[in-house]
N, C-alpha and C. Protein backbone atom coordinates (compact mmCIF):
# COMPACT_ATOMS: atom_id res chain seq x y z
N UNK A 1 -27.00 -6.48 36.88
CA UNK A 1 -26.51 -7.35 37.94
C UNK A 1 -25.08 -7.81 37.63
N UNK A 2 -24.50 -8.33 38.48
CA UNK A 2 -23.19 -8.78 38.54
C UNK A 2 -22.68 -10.08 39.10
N UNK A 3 -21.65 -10.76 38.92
CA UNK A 3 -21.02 -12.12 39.20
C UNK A 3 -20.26 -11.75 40.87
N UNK A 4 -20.84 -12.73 41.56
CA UNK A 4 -19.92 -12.43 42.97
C UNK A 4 -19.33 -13.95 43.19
N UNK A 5 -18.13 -13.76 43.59
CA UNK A 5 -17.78 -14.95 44.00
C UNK A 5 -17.48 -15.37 45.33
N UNK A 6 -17.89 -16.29 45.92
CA UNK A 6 -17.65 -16.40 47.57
C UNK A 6 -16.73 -17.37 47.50
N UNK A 7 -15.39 -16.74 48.54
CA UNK A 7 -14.33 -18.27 48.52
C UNK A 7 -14.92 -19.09 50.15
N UNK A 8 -15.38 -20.27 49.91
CA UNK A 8 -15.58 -20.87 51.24
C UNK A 8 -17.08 -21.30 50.31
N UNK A 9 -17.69 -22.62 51.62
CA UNK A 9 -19.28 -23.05 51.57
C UNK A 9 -19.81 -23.39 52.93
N UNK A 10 -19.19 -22.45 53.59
CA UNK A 10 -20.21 -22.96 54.85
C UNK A 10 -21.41 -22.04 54.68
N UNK A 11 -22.09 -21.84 55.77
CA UNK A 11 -23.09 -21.42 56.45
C UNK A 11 -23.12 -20.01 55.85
N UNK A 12 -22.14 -19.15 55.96
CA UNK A 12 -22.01 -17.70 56.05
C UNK A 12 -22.04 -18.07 54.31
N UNK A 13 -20.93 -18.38 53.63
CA UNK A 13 -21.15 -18.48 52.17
C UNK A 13 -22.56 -18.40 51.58
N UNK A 14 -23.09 -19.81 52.09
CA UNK A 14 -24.58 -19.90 51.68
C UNK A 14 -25.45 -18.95 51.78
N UNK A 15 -25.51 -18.36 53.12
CA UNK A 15 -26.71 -17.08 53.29
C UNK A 15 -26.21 -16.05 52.37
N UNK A 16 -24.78 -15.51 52.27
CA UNK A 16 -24.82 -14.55 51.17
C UNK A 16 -24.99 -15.02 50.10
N UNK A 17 -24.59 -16.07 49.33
CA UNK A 17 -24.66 -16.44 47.91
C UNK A 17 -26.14 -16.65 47.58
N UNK A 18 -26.81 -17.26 49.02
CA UNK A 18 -28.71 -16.63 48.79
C UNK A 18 -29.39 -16.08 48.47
N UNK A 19 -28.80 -14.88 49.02
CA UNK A 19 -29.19 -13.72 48.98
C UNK A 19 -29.11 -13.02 47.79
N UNK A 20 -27.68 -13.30 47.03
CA UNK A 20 -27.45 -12.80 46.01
C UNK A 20 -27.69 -13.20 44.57
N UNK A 21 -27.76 -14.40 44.85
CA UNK A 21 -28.92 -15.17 43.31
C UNK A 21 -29.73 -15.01 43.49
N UNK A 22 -30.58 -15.12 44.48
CA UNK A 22 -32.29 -14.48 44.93
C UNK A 22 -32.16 -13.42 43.97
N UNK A 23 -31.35 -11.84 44.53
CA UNK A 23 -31.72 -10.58 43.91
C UNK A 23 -31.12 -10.46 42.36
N UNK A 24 -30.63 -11.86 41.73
CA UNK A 24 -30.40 -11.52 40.08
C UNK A 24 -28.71 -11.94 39.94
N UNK A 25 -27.99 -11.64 40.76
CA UNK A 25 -26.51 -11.80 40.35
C UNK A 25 -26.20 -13.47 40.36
N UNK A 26 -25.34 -13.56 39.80
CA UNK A 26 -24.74 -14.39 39.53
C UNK A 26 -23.38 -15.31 40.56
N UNK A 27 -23.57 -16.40 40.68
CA UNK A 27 -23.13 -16.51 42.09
C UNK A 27 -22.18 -17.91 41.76
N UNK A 28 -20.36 -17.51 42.36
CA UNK A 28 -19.59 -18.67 41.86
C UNK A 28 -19.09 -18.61 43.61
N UNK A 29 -19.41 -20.39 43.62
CA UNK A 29 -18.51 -20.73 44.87
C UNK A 29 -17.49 -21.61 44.46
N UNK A 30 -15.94 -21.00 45.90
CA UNK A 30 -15.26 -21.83 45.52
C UNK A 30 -13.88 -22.29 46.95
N UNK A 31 -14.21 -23.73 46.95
CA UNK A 31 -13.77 -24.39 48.26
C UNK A 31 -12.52 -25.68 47.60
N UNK A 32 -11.69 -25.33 48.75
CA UNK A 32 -10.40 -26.43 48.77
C UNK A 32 -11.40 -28.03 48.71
N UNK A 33 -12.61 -27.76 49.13
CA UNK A 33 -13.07 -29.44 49.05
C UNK A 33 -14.19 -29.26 47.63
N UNK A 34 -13.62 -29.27 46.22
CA UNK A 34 -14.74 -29.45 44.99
C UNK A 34 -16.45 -29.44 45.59
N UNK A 35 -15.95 -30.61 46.40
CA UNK A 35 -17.55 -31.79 46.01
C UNK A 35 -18.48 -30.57 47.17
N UNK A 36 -17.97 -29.91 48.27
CA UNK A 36 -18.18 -28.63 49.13
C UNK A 36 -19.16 -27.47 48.15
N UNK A 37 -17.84 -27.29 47.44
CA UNK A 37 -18.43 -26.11 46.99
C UNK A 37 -19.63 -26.26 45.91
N UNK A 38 -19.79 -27.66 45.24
CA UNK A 38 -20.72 -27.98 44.29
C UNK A 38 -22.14 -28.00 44.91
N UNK A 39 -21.96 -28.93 46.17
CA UNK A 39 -22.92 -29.38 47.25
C UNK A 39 -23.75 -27.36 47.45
N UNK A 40 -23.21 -26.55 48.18
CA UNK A 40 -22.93 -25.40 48.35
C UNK A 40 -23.99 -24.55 47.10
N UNK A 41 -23.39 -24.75 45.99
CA UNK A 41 -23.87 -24.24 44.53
C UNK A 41 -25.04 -24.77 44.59
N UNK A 42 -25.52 -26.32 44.92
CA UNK A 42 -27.06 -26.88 44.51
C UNK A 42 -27.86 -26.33 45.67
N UNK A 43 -27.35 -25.84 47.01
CA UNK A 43 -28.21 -25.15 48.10
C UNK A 43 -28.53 -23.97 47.55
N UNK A 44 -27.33 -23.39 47.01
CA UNK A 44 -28.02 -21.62 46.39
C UNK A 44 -29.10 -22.15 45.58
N UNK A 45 -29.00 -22.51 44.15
CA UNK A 45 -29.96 -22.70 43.21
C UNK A 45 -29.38 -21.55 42.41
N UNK A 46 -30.51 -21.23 41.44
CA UNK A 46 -30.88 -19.79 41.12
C UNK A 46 -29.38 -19.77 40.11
N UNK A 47 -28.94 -20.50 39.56
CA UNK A 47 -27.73 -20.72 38.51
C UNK A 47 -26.06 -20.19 39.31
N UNK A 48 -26.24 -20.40 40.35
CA UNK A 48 -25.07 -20.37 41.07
C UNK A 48 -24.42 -21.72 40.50
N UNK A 49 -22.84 -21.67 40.84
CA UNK A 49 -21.51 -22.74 40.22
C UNK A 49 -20.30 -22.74 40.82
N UNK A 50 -20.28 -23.91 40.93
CA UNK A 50 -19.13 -24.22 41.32
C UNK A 50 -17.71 -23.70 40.77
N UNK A 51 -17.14 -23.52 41.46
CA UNK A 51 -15.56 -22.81 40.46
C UNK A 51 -14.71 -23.72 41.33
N UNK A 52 -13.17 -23.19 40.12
CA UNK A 52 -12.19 -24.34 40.66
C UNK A 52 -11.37 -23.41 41.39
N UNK A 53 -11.25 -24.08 42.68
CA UNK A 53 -10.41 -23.17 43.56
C UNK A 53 -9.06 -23.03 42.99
N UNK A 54 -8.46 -21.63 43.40
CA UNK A 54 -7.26 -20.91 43.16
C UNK A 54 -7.36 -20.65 41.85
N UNK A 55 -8.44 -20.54 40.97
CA UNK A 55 -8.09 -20.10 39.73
C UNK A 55 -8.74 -18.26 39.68
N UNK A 56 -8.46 -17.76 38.83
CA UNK A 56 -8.99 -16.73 39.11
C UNK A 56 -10.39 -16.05 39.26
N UNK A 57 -11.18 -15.65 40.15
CA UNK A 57 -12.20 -15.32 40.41
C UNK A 57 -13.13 -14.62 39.13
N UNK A 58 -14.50 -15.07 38.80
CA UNK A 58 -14.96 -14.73 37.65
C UNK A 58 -15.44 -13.42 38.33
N UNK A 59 -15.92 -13.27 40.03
CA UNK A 59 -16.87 -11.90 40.25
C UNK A 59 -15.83 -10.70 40.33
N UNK A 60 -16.28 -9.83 40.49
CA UNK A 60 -15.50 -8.40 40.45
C UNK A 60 -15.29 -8.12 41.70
N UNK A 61 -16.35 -8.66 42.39
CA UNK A 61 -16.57 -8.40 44.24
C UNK A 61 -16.35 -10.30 44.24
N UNK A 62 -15.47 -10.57 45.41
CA UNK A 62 -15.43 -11.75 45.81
C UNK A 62 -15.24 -11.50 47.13
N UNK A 63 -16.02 -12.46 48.03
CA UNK A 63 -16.20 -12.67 49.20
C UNK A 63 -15.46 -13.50 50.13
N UNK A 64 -14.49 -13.58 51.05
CA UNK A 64 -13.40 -14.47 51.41
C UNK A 64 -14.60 -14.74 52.81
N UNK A 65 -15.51 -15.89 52.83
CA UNK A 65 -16.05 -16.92 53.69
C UNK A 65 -15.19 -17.78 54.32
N UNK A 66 -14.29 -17.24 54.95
CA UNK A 66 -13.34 -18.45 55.81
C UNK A 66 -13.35 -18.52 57.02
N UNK A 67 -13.18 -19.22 57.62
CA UNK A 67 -12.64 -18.75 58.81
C UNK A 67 -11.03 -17.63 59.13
N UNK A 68 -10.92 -17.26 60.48
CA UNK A 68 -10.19 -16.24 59.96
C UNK A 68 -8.63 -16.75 59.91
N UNK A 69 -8.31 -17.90 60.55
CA UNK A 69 -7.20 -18.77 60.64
C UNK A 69 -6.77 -18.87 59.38
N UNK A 70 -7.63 -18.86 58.80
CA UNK A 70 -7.18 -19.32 56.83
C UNK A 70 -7.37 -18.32 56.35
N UNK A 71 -7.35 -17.47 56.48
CA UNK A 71 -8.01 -16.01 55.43
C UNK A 71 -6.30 -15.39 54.37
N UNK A 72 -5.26 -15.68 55.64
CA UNK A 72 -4.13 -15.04 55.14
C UNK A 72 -3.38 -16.06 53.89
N UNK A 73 -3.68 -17.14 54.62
CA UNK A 73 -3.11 -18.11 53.28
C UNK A 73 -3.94 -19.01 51.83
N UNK A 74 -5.30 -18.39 52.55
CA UNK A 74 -6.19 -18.28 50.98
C UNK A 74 -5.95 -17.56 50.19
N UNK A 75 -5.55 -15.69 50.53
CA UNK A 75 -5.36 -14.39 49.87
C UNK A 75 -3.89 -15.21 49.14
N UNK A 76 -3.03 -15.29 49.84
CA UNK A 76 -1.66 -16.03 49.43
C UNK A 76 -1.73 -16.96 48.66
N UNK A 77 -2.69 -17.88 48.27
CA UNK A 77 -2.95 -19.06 47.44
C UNK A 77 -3.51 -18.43 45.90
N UNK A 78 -4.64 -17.03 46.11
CA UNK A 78 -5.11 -16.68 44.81
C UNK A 78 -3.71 -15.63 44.26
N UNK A 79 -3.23 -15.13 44.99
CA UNK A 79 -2.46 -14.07 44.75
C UNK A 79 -2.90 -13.19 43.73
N UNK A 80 -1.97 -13.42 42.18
CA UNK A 80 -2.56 -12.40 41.55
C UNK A 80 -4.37 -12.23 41.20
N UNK A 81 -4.58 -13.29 41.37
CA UNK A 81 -5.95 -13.63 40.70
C UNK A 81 -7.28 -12.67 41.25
N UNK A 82 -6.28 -11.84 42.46
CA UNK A 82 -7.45 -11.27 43.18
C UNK A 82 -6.81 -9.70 42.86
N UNK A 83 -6.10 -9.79 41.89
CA UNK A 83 -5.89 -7.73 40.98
C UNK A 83 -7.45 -7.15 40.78
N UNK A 84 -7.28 -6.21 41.74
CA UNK A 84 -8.48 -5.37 40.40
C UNK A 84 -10.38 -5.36 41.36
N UNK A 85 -10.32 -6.75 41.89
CA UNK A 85 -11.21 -7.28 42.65
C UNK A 85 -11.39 -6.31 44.04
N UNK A 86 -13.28 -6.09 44.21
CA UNK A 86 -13.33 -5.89 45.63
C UNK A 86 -13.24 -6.95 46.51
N UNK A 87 -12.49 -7.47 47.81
CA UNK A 87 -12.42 -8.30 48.39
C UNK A 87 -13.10 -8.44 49.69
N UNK A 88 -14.11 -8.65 49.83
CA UNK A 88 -15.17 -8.56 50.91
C UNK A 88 -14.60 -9.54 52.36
N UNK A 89 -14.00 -9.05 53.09
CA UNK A 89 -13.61 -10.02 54.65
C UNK A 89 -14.80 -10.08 55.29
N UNK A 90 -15.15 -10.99 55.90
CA UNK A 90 -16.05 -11.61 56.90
C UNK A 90 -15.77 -12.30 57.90
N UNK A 91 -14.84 -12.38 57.54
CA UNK A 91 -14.02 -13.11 59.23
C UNK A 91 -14.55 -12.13 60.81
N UNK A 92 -14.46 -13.45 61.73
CA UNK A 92 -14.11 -12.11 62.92
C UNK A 92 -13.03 -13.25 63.90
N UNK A 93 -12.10 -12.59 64.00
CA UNK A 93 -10.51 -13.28 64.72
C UNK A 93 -10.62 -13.42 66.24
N UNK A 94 -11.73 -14.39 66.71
CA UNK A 94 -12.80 -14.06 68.26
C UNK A 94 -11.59 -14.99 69.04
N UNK A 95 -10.99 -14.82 70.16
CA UNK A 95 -10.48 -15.80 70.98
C UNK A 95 -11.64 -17.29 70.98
N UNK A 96 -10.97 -17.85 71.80
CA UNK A 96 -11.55 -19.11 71.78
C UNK A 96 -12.83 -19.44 72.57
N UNK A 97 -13.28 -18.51 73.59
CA UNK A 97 -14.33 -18.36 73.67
C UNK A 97 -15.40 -17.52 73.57
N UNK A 98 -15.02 -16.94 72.31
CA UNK A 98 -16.04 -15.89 71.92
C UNK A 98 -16.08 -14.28 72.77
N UNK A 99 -15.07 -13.85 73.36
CA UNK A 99 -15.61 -12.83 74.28
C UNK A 99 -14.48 -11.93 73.94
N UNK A 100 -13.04 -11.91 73.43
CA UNK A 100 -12.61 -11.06 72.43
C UNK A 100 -11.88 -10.87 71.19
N UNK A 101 -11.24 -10.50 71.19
CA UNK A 101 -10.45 -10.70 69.53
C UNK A 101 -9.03 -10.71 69.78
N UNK A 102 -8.37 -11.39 68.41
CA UNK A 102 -7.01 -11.82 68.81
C UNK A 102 -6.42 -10.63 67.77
N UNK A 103 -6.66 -9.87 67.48
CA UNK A 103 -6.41 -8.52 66.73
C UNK A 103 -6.03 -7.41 67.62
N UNK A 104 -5.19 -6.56 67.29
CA UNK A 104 -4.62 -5.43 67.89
C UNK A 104 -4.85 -4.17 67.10
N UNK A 105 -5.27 -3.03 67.55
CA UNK A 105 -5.62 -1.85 67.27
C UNK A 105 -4.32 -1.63 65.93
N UNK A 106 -5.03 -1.34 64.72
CA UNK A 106 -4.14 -0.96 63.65
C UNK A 106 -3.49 -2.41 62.82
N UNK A 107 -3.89 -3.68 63.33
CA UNK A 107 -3.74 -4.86 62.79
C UNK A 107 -4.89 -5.84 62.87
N UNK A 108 -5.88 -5.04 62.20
CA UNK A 108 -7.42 -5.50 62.51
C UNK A 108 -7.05 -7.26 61.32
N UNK A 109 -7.88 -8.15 61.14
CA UNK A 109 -7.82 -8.91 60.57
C UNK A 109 -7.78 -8.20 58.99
N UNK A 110 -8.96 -7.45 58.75
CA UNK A 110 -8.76 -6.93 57.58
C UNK A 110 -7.43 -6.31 56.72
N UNK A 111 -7.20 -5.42 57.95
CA UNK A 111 -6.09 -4.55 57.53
C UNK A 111 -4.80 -5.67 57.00
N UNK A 112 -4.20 -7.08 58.09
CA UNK A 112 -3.46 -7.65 57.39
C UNK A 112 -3.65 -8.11 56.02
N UNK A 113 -5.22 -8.54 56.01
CA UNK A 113 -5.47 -9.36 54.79
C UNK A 113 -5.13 -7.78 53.33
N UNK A 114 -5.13 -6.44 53.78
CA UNK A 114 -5.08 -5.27 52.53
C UNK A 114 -3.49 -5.23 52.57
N UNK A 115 -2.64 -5.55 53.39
CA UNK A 115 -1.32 -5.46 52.63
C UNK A 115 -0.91 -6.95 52.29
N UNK A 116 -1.72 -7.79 52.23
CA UNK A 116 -0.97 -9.15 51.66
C UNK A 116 -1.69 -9.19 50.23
N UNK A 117 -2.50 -8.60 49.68
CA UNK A 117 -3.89 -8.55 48.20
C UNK A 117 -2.40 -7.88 47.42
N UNK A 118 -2.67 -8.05 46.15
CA UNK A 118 -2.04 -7.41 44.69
C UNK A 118 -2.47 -6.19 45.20
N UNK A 119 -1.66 -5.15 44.26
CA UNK A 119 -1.91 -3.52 43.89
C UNK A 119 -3.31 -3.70 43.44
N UNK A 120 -4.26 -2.98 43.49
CA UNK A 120 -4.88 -2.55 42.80
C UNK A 120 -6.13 -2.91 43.63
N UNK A 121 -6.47 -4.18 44.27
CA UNK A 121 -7.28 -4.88 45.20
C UNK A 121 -7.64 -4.16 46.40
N UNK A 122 -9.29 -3.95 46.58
CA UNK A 122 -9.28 -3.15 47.45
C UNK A 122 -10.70 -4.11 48.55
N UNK A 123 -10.13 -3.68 49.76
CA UNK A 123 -10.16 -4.47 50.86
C UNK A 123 -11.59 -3.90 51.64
N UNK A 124 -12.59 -4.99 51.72
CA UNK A 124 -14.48 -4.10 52.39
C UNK A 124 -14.50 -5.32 53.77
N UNK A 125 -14.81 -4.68 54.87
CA UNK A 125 -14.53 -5.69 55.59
C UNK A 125 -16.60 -5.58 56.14
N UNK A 126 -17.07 -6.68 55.86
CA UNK A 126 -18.26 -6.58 56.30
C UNK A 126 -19.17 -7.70 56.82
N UNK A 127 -20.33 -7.90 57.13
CA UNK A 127 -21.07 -9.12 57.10
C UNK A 127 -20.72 -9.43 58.70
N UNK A 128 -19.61 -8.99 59.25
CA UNK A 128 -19.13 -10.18 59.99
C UNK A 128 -20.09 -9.71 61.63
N UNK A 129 -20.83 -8.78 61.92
CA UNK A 129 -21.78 -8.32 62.58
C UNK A 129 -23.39 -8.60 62.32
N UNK A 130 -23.18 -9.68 61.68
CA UNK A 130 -24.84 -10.34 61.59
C UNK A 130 -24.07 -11.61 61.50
N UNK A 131 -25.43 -12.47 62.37
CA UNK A 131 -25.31 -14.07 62.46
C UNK A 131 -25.36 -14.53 61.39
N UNK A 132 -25.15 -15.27 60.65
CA UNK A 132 -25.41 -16.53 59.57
C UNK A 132 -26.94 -16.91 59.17
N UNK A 133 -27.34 -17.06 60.50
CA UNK A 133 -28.68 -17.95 60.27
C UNK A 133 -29.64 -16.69 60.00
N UNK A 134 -29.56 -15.57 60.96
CA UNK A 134 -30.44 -13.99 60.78
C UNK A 134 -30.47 -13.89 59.12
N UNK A 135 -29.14 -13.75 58.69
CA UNK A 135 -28.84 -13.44 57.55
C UNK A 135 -29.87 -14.40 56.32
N UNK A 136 -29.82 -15.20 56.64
CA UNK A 136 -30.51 -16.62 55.99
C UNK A 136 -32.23 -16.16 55.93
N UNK A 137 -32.62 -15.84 56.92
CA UNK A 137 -33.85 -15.38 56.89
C UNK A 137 -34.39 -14.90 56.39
N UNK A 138 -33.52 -13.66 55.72
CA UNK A 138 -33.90 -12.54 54.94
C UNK A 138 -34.37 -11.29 55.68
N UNK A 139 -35.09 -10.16 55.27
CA UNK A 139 -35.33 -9.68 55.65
C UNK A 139 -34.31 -7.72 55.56
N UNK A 140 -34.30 -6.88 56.18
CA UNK A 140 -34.14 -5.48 55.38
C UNK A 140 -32.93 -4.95 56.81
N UNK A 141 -32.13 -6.00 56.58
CA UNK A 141 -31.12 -5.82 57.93
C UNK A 141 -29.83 -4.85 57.47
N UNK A 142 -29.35 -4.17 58.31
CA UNK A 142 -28.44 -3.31 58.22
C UNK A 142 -27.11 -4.19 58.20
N UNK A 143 -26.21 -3.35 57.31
CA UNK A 143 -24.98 -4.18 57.55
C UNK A 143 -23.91 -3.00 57.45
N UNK A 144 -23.14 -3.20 58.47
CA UNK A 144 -22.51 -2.33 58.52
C UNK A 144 -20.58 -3.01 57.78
N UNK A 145 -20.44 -1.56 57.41
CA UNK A 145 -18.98 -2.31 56.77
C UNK A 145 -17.91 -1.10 56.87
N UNK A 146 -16.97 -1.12 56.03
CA UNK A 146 -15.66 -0.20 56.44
C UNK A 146 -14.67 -0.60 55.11
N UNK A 147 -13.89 0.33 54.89
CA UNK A 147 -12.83 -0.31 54.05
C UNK A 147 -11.95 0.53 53.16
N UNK A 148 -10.93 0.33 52.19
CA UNK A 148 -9.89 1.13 51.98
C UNK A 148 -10.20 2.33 50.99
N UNK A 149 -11.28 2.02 50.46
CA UNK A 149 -11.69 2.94 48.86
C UNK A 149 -12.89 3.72 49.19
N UNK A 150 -13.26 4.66 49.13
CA UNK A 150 -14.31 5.67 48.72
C UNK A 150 -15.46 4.64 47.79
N UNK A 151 -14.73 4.59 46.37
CA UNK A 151 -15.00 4.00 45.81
C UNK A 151 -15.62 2.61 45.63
N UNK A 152 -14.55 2.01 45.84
CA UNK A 152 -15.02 0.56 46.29
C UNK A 152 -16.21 0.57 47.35
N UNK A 153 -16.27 1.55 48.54
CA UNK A 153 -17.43 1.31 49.50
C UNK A 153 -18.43 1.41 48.85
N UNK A 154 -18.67 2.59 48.03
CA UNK A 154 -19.56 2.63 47.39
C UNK A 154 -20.09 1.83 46.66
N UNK A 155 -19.20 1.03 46.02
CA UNK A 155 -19.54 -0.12 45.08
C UNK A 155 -20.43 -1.25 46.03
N UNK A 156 -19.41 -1.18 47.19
CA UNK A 156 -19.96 -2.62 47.80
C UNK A 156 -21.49 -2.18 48.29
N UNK A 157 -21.93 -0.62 48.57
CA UNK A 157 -23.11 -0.50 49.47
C UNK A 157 -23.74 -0.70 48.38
N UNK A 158 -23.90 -0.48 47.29
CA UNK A 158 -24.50 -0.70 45.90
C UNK A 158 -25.18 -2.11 45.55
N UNK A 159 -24.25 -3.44 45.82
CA UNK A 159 -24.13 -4.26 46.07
C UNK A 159 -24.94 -5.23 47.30
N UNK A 160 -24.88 -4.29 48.33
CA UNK A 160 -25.86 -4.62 49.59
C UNK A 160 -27.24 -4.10 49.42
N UNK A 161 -27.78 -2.93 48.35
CA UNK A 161 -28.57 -2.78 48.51
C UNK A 161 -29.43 -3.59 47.41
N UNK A 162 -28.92 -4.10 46.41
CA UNK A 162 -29.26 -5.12 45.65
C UNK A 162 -30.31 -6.08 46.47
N UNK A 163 -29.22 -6.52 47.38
CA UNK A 163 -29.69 -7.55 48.78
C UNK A 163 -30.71 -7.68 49.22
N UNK A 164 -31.46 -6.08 49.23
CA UNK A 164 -32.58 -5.72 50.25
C UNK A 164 -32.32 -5.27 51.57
N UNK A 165 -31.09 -4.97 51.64
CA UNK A 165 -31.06 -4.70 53.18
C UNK A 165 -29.66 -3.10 52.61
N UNK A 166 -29.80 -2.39 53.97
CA UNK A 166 -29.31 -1.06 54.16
C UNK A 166 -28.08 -1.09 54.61
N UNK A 167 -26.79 -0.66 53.52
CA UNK A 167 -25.36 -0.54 54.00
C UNK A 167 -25.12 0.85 54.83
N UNK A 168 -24.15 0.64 55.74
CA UNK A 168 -23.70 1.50 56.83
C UNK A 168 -22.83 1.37 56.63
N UNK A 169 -21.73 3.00 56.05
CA UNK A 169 -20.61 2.91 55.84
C UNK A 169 -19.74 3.34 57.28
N UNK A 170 -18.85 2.75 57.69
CA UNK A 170 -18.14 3.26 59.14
C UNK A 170 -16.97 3.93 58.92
N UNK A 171 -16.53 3.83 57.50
CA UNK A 171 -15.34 4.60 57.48
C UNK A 171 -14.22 3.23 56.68
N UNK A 172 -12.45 4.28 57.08
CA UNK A 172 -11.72 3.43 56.30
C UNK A 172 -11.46 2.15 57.14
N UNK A 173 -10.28 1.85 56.43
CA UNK A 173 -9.63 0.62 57.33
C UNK A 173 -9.34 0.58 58.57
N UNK A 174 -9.19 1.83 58.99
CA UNK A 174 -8.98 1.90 60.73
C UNK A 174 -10.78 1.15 61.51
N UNK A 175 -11.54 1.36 60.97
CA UNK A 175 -12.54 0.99 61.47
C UNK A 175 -12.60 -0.49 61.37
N UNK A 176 -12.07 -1.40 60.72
CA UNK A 176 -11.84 -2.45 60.43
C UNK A 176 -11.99 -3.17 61.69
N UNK A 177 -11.05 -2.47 62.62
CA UNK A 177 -10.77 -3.30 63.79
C UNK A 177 -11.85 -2.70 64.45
N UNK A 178 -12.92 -1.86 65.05
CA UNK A 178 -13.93 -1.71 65.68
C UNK A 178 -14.95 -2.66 65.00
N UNK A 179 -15.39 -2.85 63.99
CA UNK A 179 -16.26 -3.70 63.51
C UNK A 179 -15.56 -5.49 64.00
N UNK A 180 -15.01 -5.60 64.21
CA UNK A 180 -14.16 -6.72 65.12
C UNK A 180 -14.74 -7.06 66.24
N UNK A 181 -14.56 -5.84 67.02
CA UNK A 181 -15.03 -5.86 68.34
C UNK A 181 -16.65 -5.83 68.45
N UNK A 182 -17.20 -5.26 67.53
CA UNK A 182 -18.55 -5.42 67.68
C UNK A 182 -19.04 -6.38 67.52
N UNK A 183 -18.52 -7.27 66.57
CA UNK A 183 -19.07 -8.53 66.91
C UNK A 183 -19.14 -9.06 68.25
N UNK A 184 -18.17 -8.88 69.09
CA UNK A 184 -18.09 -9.33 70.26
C UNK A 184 -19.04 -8.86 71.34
N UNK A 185 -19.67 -7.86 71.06
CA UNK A 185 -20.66 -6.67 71.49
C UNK A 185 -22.42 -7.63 70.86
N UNK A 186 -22.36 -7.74 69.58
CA UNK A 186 -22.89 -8.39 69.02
C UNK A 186 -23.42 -9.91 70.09
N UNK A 187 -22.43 -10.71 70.08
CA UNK A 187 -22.23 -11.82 71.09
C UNK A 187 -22.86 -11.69 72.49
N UNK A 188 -22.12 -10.43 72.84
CA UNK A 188 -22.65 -10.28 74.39
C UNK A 188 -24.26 -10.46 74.60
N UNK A 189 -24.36 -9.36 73.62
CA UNK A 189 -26.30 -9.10 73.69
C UNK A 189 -26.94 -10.73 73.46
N UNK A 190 -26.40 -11.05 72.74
CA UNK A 190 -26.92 -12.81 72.28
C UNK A 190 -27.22 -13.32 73.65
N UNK A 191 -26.05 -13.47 74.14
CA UNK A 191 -25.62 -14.19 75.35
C UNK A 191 -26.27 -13.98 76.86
N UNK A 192 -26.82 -12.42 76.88
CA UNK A 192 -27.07 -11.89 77.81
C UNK A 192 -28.59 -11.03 77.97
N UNK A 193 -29.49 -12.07 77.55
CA UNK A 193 -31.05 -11.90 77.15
C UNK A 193 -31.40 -11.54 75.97
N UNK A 194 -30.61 -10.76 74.84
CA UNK A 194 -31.26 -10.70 73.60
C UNK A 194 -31.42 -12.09 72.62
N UNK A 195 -31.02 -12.86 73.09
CA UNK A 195 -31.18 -13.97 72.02
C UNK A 195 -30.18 -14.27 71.15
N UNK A 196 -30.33 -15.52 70.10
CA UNK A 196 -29.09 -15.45 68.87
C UNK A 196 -30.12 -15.28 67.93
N UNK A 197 -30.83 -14.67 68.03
CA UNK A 197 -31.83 -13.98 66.33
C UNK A 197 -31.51 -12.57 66.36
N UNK A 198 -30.90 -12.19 67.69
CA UNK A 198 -31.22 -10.50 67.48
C UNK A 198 -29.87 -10.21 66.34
N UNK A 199 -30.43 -8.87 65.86
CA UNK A 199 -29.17 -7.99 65.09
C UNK A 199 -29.12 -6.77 65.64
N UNK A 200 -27.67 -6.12 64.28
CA UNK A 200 -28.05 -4.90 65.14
C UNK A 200 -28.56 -3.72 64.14
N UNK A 201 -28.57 -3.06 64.20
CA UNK A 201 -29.50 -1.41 63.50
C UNK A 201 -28.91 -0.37 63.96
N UNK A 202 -29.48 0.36 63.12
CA UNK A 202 -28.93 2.00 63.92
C UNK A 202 -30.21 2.77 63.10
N UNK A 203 -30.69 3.78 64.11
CA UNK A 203 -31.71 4.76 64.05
C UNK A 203 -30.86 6.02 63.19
N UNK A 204 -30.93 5.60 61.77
CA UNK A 204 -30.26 7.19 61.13
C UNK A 204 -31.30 7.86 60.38
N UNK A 205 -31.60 8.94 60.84
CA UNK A 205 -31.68 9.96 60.41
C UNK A 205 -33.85 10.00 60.54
């Protein structure tokens, strides 16, 4: 098992950092508000900790839980500290009422956040196509993701399957920005008789 670190403690933080002390790893949160991220750490359990924000990340995979307004000047706040690290985005950059994205084809949220990271930092944009609370539940949910490395994807599906649930790789960073929009796709179905419990799946193979 391995150390993940989630920057943020809301909702989305919590269900993954759940998830991930549940299945054995080791789990550091870390928020501009201390007493947040401590509060945050005693909801996981399971020897999750508080860390001091902007110092350098103890996990190898760290998770940027922000909203997406802050995502560019959190990456900018750890700077080097995030060399070397897979950097998991979860953001989704939704207009203000949820129905599309403030992202442009080839300037997906992700993609800015992979040229503002150190050399070496490689960019998984995922999570952000399941609800919070679904996620919380548990259960053997698909998650679909995307991102700059072969490698690194691999790492991260490795990582998800730890979880209990089934990674769906979509490809590189260009996909970044379709997984964007699906959330919004995501939303619709919510909105428009499926409920806010539904997710989504795919019938492979």
């Amino acid at each position: 098992m391995s150390t993940i670190t989630i920057i943020g403690a809301g909702n989305m933080a919590t269900a993954i950092g759940t998830r991930a002390a549940e299945s054995g790893h080791t789990v550091e949160i870390m928020s501009r508000n201390p007493a947040h991220a401590q509060a945050t750490a005693d909801r996981i359990g399971n020897g999750a900790v508080a860390g001091t924000y902007g110092s350098v990340p103890a996990g190898d995979i760290v998770v940027l839980a922000v909203l997406h307004q802050a995502a560019l000047d959190v990456v900018a706040h750890y700077g080097a500290g995030l060399a070397g690290k897979v950097l998991v985005d979860i953001t989704n950059p939704f207009n203000a009422d949820g129905t599309g994205i403030l992202t442009t084809e080839g300037h997906s949220m992700t993609q800015q956040i992979a040229a503002a990271v150190p050399d070496g930092t490689h960019v998984i944009k995922a999570f952000n196509t399941i609800f919070g609370h679904v996620l919380a539940e548990g259960g053997p949910h698909d998650v679909l993701f995307a991102g700059d490395s072969p490698e690194a994807r691999a790492r991260f599906a490795e990582l998800v399957t730890s979880l209990g649930m089934r990674p769906l790789d979509t490809g590189g960073l260009e996909s970044t920005y379709v997984l964007e929009w699906t959330a919004i796709l995501l939303m619709g179905l919510a909105r428009n008789g499926a409920g806010w419990n539904v997710a989504l799946r795919a019938d492979v193979g």
